[in-house]
C-alpha atoms as a PDB file:
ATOM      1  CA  UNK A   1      29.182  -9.954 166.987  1.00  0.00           C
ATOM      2  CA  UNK A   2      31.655 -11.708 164.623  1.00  0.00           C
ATOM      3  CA  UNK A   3      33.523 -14.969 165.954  1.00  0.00           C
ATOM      4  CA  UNK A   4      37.146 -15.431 165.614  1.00  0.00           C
ATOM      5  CA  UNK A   5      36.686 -17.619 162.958  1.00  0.00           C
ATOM      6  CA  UNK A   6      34.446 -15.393 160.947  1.00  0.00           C
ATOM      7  CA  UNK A   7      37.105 -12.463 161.284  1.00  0.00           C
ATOM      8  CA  UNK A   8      39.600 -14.517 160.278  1.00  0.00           C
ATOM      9  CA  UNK A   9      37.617 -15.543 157.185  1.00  0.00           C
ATOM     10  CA  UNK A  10      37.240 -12.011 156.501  1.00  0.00           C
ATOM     11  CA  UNK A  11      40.885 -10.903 156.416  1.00  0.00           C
ATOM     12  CA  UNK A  12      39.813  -8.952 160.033  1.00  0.00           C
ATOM     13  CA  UNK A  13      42.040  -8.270 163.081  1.00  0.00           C
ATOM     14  CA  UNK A  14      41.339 -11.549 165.186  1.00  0.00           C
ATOM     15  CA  UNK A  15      42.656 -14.032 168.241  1.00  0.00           C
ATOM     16  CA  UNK A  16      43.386 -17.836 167.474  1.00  0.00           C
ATOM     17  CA  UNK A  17      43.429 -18.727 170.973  1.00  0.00           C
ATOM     18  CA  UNK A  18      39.278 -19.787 171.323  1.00  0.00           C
ATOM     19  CA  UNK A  19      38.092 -22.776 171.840  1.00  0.00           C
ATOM     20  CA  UNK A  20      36.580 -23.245 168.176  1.00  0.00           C
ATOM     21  CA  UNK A  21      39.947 -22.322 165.954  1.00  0.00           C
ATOM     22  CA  UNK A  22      42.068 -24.807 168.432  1.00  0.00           C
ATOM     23  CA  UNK A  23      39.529 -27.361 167.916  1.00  0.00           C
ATOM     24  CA  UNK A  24      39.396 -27.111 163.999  1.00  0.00           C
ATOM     25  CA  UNK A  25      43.459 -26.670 164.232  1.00  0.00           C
ATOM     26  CA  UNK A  26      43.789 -30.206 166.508  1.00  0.00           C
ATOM     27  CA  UNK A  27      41.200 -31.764 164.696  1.00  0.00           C
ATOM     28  CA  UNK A  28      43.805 -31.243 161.796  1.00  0.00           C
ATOM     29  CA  UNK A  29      46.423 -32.368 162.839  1.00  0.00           C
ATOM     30  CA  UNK A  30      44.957 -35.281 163.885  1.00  0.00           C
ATOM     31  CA  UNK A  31      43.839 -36.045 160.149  1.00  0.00           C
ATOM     32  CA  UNK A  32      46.850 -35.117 158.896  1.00  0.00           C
ATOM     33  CA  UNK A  33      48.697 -37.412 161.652  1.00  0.00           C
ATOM     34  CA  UNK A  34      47.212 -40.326 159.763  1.00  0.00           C
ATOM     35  CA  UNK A  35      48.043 -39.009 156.599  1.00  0.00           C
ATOM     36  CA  UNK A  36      51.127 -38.708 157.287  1.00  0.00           C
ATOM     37  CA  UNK A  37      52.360 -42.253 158.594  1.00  0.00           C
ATOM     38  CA  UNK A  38      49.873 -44.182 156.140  1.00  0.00           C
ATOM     39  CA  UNK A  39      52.091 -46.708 154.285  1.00  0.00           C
ATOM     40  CA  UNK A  40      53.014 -45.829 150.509  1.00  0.00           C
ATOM     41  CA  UNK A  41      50.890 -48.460 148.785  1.00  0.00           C
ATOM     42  CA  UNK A  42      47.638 -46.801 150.716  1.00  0.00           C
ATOM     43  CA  UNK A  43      47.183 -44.154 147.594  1.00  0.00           C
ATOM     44  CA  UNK A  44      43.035 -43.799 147.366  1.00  0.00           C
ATOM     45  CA  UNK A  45      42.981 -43.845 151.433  1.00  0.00           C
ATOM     46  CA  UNK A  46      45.312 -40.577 151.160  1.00  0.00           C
ATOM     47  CA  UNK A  47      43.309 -39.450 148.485  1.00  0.00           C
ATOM     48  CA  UNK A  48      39.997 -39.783 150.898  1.00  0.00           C
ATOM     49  CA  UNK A  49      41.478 -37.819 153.713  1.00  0.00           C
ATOM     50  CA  UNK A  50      42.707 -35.045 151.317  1.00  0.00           C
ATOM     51  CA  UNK A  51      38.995 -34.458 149.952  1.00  0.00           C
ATOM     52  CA  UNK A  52      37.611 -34.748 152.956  1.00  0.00           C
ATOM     53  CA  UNK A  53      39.921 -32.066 154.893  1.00  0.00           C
ATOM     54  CA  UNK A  54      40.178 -29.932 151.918  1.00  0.00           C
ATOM     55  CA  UNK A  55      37.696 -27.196 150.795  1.00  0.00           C
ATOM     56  CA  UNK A  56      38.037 -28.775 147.118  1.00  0.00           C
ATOM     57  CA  UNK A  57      39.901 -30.816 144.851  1.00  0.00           C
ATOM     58  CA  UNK A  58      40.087 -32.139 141.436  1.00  0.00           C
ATOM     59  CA  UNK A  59      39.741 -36.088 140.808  1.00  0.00           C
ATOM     60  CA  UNK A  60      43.920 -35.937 140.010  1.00  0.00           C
ATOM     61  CA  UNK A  61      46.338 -34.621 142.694  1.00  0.00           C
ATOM     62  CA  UNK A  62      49.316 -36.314 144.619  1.00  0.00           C
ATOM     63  CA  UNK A  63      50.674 -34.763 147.916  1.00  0.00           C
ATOM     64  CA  UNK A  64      54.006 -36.613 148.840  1.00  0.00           C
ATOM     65  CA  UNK A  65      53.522 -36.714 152.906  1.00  0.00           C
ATOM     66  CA  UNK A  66      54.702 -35.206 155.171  1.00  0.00           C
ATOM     67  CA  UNK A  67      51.707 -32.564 154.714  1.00  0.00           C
ATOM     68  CA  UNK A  68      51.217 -29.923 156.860  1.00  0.00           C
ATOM     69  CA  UNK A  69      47.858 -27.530 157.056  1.00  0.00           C
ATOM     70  CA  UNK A  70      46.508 -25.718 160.085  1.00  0.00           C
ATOM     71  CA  UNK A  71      42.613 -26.192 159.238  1.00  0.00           C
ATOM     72  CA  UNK A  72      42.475 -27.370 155.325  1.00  0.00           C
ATOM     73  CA  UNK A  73      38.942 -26.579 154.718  1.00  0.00           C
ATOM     74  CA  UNK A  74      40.248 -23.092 153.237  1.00  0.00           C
ATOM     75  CA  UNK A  75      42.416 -25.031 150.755  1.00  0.00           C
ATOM     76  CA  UNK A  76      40.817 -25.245 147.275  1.00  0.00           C
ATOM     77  CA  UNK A  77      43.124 -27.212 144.671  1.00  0.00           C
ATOM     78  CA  UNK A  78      42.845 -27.815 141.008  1.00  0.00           C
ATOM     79  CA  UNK A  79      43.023 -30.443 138.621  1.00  0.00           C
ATOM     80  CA  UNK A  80      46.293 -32.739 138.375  1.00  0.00           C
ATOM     81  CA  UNK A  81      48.138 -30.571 141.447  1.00  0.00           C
ATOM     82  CA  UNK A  82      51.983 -32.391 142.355  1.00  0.00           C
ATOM     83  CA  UNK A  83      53.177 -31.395 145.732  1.00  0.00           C
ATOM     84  CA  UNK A  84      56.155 -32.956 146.702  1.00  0.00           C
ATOM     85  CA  UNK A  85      57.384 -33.754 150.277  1.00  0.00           C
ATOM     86  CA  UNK A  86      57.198 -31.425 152.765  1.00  0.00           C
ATOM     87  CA  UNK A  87      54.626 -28.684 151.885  1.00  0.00           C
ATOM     88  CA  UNK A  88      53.162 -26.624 154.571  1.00  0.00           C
ATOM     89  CA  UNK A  89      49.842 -23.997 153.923  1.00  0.00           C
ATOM     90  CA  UNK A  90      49.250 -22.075 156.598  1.00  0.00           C
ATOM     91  CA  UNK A  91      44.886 -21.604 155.692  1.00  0.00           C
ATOM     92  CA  UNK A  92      44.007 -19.524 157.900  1.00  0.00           C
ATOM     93  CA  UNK A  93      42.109 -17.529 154.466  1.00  0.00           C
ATOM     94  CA  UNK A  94      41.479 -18.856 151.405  1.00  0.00           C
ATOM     95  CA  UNK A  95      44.285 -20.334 149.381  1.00  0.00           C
ATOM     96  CA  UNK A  96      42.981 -21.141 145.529  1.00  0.00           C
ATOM     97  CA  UNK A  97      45.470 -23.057 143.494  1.00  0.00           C
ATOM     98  CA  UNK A  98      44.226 -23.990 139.705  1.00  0.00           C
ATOM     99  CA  UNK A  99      44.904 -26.540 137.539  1.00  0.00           C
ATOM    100  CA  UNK A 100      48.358 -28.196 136.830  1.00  0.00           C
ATOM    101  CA  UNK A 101      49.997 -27.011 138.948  1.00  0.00           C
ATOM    102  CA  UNK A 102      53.271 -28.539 140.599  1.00  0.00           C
ATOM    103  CA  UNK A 103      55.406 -27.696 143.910  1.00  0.00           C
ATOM    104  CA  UNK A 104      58.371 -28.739 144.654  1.00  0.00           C
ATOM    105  CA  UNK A 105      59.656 -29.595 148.184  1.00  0.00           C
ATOM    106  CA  UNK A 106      59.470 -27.769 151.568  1.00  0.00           C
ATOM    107  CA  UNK A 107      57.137 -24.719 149.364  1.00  0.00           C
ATOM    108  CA  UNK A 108      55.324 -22.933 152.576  1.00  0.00           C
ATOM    109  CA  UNK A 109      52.411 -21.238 152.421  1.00  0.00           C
ATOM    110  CA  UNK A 110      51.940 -18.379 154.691  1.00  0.00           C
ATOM    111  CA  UNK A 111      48.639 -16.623 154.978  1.00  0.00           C
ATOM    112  CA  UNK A 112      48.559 -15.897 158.540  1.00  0.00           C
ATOM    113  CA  UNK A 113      50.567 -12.549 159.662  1.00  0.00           C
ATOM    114  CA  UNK A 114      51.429 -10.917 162.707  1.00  0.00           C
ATOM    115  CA  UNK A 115      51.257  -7.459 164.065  1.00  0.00           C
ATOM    116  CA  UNK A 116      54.514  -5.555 163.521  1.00  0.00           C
ATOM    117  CA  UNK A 117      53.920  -3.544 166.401  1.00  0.00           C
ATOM    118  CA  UNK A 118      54.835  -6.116 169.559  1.00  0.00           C
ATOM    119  CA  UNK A 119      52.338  -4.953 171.804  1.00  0.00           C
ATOM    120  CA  UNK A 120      49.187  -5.935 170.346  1.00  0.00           C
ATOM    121  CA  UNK A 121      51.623  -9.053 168.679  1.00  0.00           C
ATOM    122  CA  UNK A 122      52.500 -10.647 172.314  1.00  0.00           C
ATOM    123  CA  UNK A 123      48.642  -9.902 173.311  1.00  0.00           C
ATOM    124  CA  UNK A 124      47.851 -12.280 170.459  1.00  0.00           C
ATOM    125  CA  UNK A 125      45.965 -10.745 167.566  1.00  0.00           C
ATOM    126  CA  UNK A 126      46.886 -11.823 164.389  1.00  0.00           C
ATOM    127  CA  UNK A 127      45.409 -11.411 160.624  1.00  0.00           C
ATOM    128  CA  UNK A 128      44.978 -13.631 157.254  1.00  0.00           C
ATOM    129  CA  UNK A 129      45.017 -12.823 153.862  1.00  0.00           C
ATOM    130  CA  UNK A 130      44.371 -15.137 151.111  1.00  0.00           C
ATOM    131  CA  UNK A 131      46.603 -16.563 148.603  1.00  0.00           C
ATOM    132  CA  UNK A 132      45.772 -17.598 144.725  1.00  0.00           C
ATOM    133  CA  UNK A 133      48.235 -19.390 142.375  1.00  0.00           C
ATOM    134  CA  UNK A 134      47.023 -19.306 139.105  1.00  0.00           C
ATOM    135  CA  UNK A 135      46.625 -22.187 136.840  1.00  0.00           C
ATOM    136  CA  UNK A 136      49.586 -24.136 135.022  1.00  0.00           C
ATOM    137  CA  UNK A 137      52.482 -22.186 137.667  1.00  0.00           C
ATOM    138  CA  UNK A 138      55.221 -24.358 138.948  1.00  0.00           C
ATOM    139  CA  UNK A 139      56.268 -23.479 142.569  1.00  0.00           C
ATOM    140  CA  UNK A 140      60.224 -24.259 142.793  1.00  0.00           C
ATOM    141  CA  UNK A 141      61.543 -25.977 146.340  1.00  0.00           C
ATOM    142  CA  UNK A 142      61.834 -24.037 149.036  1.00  0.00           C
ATOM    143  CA  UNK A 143      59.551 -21.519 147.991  1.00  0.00           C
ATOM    144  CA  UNK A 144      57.953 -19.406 150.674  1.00  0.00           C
ATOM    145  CA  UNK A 145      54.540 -17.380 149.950  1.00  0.00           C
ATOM    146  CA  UNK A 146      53.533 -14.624 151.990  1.00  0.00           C
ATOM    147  CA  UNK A 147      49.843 -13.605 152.853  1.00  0.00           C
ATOM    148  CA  UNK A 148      48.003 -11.486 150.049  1.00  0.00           C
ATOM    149  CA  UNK A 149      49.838 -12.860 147.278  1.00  0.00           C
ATOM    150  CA  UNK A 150      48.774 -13.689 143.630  1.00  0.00           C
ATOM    151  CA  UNK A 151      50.378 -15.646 141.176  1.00  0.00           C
ATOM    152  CA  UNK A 152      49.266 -15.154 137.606  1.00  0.00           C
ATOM    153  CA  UNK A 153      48.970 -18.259 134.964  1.00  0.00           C
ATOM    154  CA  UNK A 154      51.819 -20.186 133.669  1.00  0.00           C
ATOM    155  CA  UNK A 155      54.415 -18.624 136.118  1.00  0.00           C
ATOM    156  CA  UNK A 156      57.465 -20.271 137.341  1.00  0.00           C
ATOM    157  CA  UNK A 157      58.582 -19.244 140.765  1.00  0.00           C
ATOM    158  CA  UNK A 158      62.519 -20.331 141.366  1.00  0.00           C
ATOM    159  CA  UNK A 159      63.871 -22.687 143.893  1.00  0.00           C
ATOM    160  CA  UNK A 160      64.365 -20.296 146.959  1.00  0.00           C
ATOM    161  CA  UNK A 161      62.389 -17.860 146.598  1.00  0.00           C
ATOM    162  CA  UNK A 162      60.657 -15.561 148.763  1.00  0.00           C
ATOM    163  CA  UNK A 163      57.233 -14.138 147.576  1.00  0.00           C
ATOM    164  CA  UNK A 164      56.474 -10.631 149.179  1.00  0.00           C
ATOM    165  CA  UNK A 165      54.833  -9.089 146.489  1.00  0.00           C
ATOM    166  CA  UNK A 166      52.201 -10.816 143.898  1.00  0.00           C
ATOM    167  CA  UNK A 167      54.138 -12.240 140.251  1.00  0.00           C
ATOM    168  CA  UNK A 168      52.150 -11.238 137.208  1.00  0.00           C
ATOM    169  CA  UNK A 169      51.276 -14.382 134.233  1.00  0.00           C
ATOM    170  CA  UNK A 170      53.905 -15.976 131.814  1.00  0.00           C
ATOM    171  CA  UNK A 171      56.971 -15.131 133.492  1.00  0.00           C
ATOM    172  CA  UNK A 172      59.823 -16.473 135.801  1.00  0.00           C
ATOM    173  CA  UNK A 173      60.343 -14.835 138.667  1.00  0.00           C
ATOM    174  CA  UNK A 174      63.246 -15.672 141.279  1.00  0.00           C
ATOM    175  CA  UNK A 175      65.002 -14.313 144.406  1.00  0.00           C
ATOM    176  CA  UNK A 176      64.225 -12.788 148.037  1.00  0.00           C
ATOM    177  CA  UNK A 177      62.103 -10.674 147.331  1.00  0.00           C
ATOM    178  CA  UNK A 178      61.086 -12.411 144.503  1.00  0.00           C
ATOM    179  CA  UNK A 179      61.577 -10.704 141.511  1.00  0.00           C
ATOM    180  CA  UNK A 180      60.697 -11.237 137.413  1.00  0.00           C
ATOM    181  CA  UNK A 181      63.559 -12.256 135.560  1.00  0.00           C
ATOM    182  CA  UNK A 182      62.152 -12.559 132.516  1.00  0.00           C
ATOM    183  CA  UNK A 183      58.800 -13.329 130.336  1.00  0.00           C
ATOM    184  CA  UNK A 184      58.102 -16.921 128.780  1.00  0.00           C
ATOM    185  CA  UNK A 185      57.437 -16.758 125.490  1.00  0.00           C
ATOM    186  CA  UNK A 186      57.048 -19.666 122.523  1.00  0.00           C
ATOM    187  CA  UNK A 187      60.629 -20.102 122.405  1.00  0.00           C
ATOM    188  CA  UNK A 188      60.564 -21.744 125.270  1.00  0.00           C
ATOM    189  CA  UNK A 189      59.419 -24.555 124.627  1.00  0.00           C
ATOM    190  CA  UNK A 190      60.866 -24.867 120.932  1.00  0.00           C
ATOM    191  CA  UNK A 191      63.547 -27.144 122.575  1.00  0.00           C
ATOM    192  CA  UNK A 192      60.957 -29.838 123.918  1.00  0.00           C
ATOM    193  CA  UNK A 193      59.406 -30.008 120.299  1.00  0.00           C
ATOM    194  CA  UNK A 194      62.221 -29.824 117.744  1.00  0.00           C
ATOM    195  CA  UNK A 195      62.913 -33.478 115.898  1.00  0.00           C
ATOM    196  CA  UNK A 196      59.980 -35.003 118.350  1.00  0.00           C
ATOM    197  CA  UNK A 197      57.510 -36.725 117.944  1.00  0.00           C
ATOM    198  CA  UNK A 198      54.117 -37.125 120.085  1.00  0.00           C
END
């Protein structure tokens, strides 16, 4: 028989409320407690806890505190990842972010979901599905993403926005729902090069 923390893994029906989830999810926020209050000049001792709480990491990434995970260990993160203050990732399933890849502030991540029915809701069951942000996106503030979602390469999400619905590569999407606006294309980023040089 699966445990709870093997269903939830595996995107199955489950119940948080054992003893080994509320363990993992305390043992968490005790991490992250230090995190949180270290003082500003103590960069490579935030660093530490990251790797060690996280499932993966690059050698670059900055996460402004406050931070705010339930386990961590299903958090994989890319090379060079900016997250400014405020980010929360529910991880209750796998959440893959790739390589350059910024956020700005209070961007949730929400993997966990409810049942929309209330009676097996309020008897506790609960599901995960996993998240994936491709590499190169930038993840405007205030940004919510909802379980299941992909984000495709080079994507910019707006300020606001609430994912429902997975955002295809090389385009800007905005809005709740969130919604493509339009695709990015080498014009772009004519502005940044004209008369410069690198």
């Amino acid at each position: 028989m699966k445990t709870a923390k093997e269903k939830m893994i595996a995107g199955e029906p489950y119940r948080a409320d054992g003893r080994e989830l509320f363990d993992e999810r305390q043992k968490a926020k005790e991490v992250l407690m230090e995190y949180n209050n270290l003082a500003p000049a103590r960069i490579k001792d935030r660093a530490r806890i990251i790797k060690n709480l996280f499932g993966k990491t690059g050698k670059a990434f900055w996460i402004e505190p406050p931070f705010r995970c339930d386990y961590g260990y299903n958090i994989m993160i890319g090379e060079n990842f900016y997250a400014n203050f405020n980010l929360t990732i529910l991880d209750c399933a796998l959440v893959s972010i790739g390589e350059n890849v910024m956020f700005g502030p209070n961007v949730s991540l929400f993997t966990a979901g409810h049942p929309i029915h209330a009676e097996p809701r309020v008897a506790g069951w609960e599901y995960a599905l996993p998240i994936h942000i491709g590499d190169n996106c930038w993840i405007g503030g205030n940004t919510v993403i909802n379980a299941g979602i992909t984000i495709g390469e080079n994507t910019v999400i707006g300020s606001g926005s609430v994912v429902t619905k997975s955002i295809p590569a090389h385009v800007v999407a905005v809005g709740n729902p969130c919604r493509v606006i339009k695709t990015i294309t080498e014009e772009d980023k004519a502005y940044y090069y004209k008369d410069r040089k690198f």
